[in-house]
Protein backbone atom coordinates (compact mmCIF):
# COMPACT_ATOMS: atom_id res chain seq x y z
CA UNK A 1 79.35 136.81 180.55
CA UNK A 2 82.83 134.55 179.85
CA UNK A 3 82.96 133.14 176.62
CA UNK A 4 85.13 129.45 176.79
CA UNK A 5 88.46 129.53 174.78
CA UNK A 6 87.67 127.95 171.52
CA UNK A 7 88.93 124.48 170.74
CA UNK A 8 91.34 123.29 167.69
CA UNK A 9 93.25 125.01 165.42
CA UNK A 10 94.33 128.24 166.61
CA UNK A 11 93.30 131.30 164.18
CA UNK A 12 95.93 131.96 161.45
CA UNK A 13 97.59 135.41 161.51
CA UNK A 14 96.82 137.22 158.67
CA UNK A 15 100.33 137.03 156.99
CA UNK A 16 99.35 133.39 156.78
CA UNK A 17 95.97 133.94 155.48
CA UNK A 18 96.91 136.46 152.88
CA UNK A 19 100.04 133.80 151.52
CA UNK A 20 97.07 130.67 151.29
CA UNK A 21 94.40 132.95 149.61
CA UNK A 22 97.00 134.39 147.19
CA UNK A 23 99.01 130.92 146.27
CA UNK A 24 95.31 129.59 146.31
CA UNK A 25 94.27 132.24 143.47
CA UNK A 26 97.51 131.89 141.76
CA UNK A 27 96.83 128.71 140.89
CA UNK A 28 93.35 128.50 140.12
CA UNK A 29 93.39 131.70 137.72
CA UNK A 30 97.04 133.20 137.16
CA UNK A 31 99.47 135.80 138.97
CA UNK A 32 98.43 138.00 136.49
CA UNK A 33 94.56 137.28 136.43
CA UNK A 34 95.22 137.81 140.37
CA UNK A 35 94.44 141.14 141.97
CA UNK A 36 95.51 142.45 145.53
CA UNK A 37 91.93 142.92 145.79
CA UNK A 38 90.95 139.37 144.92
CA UNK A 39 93.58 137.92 147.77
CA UNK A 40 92.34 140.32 150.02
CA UNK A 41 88.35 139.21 149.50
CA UNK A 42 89.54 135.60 149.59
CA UNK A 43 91.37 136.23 153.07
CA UNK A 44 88.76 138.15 154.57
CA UNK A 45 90.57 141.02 155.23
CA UNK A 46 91.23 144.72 154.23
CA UNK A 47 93.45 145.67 151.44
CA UNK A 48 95.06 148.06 154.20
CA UNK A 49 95.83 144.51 156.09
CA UNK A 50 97.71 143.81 153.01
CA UNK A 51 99.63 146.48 153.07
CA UNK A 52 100.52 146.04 156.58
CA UNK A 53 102.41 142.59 155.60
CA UNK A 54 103.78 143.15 152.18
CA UNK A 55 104.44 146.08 149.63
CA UNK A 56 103.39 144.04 146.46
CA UNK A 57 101.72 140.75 145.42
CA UNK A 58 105.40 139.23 144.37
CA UNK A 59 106.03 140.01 148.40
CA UNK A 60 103.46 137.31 149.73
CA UNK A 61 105.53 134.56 147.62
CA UNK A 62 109.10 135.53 149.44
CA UNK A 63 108.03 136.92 152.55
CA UNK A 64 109.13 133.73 154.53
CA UNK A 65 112.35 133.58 152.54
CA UNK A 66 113.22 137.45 153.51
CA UNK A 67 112.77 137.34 156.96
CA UNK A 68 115.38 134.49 156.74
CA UNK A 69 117.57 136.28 154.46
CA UNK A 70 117.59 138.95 156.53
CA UNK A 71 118.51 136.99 160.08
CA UNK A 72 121.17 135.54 157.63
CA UNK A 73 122.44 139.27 156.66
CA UNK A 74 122.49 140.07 160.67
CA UNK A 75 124.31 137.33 161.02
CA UNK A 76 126.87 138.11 158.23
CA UNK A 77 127.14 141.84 159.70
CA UNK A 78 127.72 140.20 163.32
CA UNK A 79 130.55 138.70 162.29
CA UNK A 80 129.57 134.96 162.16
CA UNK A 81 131.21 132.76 159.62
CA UNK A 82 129.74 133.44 156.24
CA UNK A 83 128.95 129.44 155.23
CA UNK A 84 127.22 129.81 158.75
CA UNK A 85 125.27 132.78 158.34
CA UNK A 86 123.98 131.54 155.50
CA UNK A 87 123.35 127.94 156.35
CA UNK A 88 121.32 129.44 158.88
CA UNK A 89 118.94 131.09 156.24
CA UNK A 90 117.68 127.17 155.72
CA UNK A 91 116.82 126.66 159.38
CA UNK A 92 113.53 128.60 159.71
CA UNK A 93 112.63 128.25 156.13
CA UNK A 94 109.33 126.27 156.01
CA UNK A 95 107.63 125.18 152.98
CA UNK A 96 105.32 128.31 152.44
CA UNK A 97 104.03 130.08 149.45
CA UNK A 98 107.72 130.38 147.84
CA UNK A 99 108.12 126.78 147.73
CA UNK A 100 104.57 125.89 146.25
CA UNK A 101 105.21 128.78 143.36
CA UNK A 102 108.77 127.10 142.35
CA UNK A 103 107.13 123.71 141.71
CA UNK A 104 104.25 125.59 140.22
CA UNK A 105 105.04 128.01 138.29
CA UNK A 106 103.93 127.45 135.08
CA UNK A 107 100.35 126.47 135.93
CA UNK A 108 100.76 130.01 138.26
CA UNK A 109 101.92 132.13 135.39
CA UNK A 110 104.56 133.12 137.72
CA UNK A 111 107.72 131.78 136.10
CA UNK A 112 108.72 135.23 134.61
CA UNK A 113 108.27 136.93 137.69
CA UNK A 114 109.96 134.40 140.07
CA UNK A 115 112.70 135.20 138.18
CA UNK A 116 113.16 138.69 138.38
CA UNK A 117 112.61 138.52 141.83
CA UNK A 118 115.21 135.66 142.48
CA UNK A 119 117.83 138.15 140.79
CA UNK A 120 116.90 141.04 143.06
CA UNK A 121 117.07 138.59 146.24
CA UNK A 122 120.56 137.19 144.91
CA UNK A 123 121.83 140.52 144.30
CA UNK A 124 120.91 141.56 147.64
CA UNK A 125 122.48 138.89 149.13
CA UNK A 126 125.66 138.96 146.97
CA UNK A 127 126.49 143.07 148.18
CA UNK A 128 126.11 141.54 151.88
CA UNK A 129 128.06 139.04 151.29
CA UNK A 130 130.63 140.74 148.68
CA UNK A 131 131.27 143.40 151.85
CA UNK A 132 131.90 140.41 154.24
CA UNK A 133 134.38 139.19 152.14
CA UNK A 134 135.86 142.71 151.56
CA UNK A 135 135.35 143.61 155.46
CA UNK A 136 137.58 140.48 156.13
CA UNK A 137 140.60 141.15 153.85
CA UNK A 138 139.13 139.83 150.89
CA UNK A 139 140.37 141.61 147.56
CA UNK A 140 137.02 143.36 146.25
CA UNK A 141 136.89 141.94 142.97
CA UNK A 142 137.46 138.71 144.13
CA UNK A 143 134.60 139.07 147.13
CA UNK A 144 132.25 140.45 144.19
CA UNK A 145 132.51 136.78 142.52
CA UNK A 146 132.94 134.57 145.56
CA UNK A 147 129.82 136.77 146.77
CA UNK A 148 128.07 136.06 143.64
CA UNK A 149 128.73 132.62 143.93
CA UNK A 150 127.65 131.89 147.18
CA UNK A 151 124.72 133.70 146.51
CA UNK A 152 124.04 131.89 143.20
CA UNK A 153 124.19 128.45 145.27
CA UNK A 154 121.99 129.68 148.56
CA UNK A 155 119.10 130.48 145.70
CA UNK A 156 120.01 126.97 143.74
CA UNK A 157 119.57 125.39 147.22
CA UNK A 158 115.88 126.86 147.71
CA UNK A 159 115.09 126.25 144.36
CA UNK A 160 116.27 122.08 144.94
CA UNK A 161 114.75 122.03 147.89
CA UNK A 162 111.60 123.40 146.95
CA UNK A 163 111.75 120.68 144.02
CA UNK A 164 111.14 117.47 147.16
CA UNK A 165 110.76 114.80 143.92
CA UNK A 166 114.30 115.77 142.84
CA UNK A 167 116.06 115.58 145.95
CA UNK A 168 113.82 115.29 149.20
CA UNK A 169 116.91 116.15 151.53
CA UNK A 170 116.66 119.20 153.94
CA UNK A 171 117.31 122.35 153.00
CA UNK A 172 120.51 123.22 155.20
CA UNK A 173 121.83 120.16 153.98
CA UNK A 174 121.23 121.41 150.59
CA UNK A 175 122.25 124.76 151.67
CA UNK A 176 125.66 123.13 153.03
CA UNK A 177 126.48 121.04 149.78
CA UNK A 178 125.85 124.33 147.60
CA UNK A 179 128.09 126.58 149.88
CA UNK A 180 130.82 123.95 149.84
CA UNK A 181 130.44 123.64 145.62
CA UNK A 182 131.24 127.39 145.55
């Protein structure tokens, strides 16, 4: 017996299903109020699942924005140039669960939490780009601030972009006006 290929939209992989159930609960009751076990139910899927795609709950809201970060930090460590390495973190950013949480945070309770996990991702990407800079010739003071700069303005970008009613250009525009203010 052949079963016909089903029509439409093709079935979500469960990184995608997790991020819409969880942004979906985050709004309706909280971050806090909001249990692994509650996005898992809503997805239809094991908490193990979970756990396949992200470490914690705050992971589901910068999952997209890490896998970029990180093709940004390969490119860094390649040896690309570093306003192109991360201009490039903007390309295959899509407006995902990130984006929906910065223009909603206070109704998601989240506003605290997108904080403290903003300063871990700019950190992050301040030591990769702090030991470009150094790799390069830079003085390592001097790549510590022009690394905390430029990674101050790639998470100022997001955050503009992510706010469409305040500027409603594209993010490696914004990405590329941030870089060049640094």
């Amino acid at each position: 017996m052949t079963s016909e290929p089903r029509s439409g939209r093709p079935r979500a992989s469960s990184r995608e299903v997790l991020s819409e159930a969880a942004t979906e609960l985050f709004l309706e009751q909280g971050y806090d109020a909001t249990s692994v076990s509650d996005i898992t139910r809503r997805a239809g899927v094991s908490r193990s699942s979970f756990f396949n795609y992200f470490s914690a709950k705050s992971d589901v809201l910068w999952s997209g924005f890490d896998q970029q970060a990180d093709a940004g930090i390969t490119l860094l460590r390649e040896g690309i140039p570093v306003a192109d390495a991360l201009t490039a973190i903007g390309r295959g950013l899509a407006p995902d669960a990130l984006a929906l949480a910065i223009t909603h945070a206070d109704a998601m309770g989240i506003a605290v939490e997108l904080d403290r996990d903003r300063a871990v991702r700019q950190f992050r990407l301040q030591r990769e780009i702090a030991s470009r800079l150094a790799h390069d010739g830079m003085p390592e003071l001097a790549a510590q601030v022009r690394g905390g700069a430029l990674s101050a303005a790639v998470l100022a970008a997001v955050w503009a972009w992510a706010d469409r009613t305040a500027s409603g250009r594209p993010l490696v525009e914004l990405l590329e006006t941030a870089i060049a203010l640094t």
